[in-house]
N, C-alpha and C. Protein backbone atom coordinates (compact mmCIF):
# COMPACT_ATOMS: atom_id res chain seq x y z
N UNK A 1 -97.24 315.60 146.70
CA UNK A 1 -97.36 316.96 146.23
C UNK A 1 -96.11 317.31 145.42
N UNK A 2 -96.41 317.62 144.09
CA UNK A 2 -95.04 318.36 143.27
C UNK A 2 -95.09 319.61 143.45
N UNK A 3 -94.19 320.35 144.26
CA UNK A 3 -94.21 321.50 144.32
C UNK A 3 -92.66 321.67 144.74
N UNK A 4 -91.99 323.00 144.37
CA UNK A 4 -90.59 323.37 144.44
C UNK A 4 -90.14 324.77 144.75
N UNK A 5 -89.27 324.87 145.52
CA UNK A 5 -88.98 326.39 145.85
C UNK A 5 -87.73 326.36 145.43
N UNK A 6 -87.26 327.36 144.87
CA UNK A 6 -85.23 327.27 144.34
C UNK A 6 -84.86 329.07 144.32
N UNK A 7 -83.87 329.37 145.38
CA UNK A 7 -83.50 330.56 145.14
C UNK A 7 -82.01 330.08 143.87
N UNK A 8 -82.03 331.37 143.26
CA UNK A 8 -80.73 331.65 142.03
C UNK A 8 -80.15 332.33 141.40
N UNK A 9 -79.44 332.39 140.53
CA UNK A 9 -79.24 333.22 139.51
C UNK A 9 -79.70 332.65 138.49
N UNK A 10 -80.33 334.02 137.42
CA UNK A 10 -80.56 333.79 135.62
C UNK A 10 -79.58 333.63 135.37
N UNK A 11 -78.79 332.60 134.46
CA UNK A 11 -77.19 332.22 134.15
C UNK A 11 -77.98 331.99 132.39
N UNK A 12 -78.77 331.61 132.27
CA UNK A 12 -78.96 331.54 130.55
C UNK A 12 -80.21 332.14 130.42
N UNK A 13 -80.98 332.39 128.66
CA UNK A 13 -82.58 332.86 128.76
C UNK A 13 -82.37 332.70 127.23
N UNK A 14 -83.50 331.94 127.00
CA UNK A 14 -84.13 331.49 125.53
C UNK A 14 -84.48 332.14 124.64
N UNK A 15 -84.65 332.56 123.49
CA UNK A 15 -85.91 333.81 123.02
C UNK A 15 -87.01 333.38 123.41
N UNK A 16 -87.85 334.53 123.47
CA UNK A 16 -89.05 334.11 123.96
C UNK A 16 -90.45 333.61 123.21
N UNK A 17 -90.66 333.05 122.94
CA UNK A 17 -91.62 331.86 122.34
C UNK A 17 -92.94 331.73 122.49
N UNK A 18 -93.89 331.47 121.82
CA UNK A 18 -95.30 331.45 122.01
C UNK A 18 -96.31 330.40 122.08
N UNK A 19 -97.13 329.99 122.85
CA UNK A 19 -97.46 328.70 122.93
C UNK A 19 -98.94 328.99 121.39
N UNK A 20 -99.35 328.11 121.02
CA UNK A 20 -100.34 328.30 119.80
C UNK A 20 -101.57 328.89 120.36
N UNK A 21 -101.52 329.01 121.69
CA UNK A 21 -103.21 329.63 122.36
C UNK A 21 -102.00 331.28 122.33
N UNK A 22 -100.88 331.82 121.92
CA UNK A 22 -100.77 332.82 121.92
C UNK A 22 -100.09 333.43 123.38
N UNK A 23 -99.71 332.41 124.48
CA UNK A 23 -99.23 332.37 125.82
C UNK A 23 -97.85 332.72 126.12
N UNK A 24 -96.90 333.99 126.20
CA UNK A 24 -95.53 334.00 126.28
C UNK A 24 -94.96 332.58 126.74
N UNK A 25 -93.67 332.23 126.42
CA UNK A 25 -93.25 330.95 127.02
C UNK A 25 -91.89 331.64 126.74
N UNK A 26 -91.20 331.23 127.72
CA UNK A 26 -89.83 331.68 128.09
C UNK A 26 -88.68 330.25 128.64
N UNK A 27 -87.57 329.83 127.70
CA UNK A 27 -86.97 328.81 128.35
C UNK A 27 -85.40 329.29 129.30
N UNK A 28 -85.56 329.33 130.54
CA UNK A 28 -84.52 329.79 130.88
C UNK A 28 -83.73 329.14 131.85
N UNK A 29 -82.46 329.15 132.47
CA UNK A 29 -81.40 328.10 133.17
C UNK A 29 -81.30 329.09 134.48
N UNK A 30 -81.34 328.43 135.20
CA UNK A 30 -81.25 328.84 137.19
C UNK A 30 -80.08 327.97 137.37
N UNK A 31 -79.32 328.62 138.37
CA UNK A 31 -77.86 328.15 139.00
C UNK A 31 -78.09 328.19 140.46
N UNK A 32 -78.54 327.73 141.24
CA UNK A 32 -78.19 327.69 143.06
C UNK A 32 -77.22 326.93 143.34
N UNK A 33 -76.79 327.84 144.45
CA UNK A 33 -75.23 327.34 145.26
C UNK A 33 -75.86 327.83 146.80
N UNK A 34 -75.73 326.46 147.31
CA UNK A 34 -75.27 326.61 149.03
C UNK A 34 -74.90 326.00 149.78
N UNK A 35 -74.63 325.83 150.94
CA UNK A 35 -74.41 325.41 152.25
C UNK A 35 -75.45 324.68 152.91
N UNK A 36 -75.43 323.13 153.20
CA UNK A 36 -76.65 322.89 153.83
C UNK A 36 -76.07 322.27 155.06
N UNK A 37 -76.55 321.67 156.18
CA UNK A 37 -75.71 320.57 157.10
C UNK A 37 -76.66 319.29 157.13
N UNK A 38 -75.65 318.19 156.77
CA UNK A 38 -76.26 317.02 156.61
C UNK A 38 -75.37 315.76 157.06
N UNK A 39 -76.03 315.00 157.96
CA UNK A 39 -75.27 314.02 158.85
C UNK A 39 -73.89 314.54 159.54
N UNK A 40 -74.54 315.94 160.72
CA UNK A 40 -73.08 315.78 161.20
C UNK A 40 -72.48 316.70 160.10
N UNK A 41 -72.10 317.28 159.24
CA UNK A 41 -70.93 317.89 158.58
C UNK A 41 -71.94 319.02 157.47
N UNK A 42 -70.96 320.08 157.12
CA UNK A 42 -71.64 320.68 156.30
C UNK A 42 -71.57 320.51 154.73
N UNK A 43 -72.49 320.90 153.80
CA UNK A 43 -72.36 320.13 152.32
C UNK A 43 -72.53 321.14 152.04
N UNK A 44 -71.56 321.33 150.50
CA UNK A 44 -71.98 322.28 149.64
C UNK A 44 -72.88 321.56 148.27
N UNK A 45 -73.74 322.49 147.99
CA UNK A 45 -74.79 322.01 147.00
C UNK A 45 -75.05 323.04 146.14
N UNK A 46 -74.55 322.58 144.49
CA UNK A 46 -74.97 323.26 143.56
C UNK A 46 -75.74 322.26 142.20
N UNK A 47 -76.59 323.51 141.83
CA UNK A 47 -77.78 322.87 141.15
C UNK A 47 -77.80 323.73 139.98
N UNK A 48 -77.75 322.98 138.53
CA UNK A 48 -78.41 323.59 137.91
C UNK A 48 -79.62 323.24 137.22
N UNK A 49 -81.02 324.72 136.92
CA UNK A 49 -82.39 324.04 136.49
C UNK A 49 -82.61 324.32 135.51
N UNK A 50 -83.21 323.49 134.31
CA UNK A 50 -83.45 324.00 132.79
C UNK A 50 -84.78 324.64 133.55
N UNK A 51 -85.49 325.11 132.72
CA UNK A 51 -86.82 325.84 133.45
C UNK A 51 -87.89 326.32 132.35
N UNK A 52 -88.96 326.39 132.99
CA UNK A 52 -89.73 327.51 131.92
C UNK A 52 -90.65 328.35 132.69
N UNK A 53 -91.01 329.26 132.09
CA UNK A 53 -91.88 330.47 132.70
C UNK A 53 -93.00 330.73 131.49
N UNK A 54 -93.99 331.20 131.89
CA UNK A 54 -95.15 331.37 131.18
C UNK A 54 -96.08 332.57 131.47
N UNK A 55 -96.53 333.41 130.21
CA UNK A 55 -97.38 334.33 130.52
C UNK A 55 -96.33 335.53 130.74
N UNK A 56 -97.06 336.52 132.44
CA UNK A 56 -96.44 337.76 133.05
C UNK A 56 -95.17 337.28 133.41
N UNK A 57 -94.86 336.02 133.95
CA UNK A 57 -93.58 335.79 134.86
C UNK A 57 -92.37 335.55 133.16
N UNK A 58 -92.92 335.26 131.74
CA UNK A 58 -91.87 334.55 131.11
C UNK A 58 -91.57 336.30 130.89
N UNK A 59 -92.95 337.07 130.44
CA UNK A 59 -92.47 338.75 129.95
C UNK A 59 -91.10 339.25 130.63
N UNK A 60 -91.92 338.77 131.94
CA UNK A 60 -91.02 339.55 133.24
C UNK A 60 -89.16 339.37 133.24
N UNK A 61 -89.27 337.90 133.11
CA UNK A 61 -88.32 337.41 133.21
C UNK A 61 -87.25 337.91 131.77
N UNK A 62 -88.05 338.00 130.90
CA UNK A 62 -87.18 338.35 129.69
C UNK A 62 -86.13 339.67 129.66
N UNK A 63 -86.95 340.41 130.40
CA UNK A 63 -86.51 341.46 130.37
C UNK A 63 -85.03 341.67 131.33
N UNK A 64 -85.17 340.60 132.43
CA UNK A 64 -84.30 341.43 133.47
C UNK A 64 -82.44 340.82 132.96
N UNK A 65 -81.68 341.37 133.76
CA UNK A 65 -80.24 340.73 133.30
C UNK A 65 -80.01 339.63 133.84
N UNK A 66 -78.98 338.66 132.70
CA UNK A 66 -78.34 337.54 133.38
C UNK A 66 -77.58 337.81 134.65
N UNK A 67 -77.53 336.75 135.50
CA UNK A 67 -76.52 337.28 136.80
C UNK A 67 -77.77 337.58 138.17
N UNK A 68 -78.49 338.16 137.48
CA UNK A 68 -79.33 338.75 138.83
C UNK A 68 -80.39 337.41 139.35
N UNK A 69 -79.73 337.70 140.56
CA UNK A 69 -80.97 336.36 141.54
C UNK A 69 -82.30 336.92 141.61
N UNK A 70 -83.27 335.40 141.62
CA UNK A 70 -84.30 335.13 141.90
C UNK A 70 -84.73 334.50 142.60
N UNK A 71 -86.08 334.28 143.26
CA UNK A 71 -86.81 333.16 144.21
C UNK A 71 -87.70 332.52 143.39
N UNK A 72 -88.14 331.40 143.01
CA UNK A 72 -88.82 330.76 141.96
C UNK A 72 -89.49 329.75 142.63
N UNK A 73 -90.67 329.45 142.52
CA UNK A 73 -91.65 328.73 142.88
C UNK A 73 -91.98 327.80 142.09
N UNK A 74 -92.89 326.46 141.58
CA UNK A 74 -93.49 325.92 140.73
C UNK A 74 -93.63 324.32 141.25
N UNK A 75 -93.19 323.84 139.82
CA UNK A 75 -93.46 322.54 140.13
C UNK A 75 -92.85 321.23 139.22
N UNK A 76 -92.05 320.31 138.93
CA UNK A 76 -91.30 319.32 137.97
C UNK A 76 -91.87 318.48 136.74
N UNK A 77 -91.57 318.67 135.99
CA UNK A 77 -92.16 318.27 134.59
C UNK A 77 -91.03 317.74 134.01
N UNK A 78 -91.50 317.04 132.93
CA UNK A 78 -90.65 316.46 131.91
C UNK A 78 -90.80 317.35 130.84
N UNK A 79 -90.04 317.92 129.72
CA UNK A 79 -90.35 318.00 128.52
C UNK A 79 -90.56 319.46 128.52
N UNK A 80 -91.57 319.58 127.39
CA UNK A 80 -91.34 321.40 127.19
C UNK A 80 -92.86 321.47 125.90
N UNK A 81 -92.69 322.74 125.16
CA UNK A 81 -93.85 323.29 124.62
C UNK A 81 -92.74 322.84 123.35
């Protein structure tokens, strides 16, 4: 199953772009930082995700400010529109 959950911050955001069926497409960068415990000791883990959003979620996303966290759902791909 490809499927992914990532809490974050918006740290970058693309202009927003149109797929040729006319579909918002939005390219934007997620930053997570945390604390996990693994073998015995605790780890810090930071990630950053190139990303894309599509449709209501790319509108949505366009609009709000860099900095502000999100919970993001989906799934891993190669490549882009």
């Amino acid at each position: 199953m490809n499927q992914v959950q990532l809490s974050g911050v918006l740290v970058e955001r693309d202009a927003m772009r149109y797929t040729p069926a006319g579909l918002p497409a939005l390219g934007f960068i997620v930053q997570h930082s945390s604390q996990v415990h693994d073998v015995h000791a605790q780890r810090k883990v930071d990630v950053t995700v190139k990303s894309m959003a599509f449709g209501a979620v790319a509108e949505r996303l366009a609009a709000q400010p860099l900095g502000s966290s999100w919970k993001f759902s989906g799934f891993l791909a190669n490549g882009g529109i």
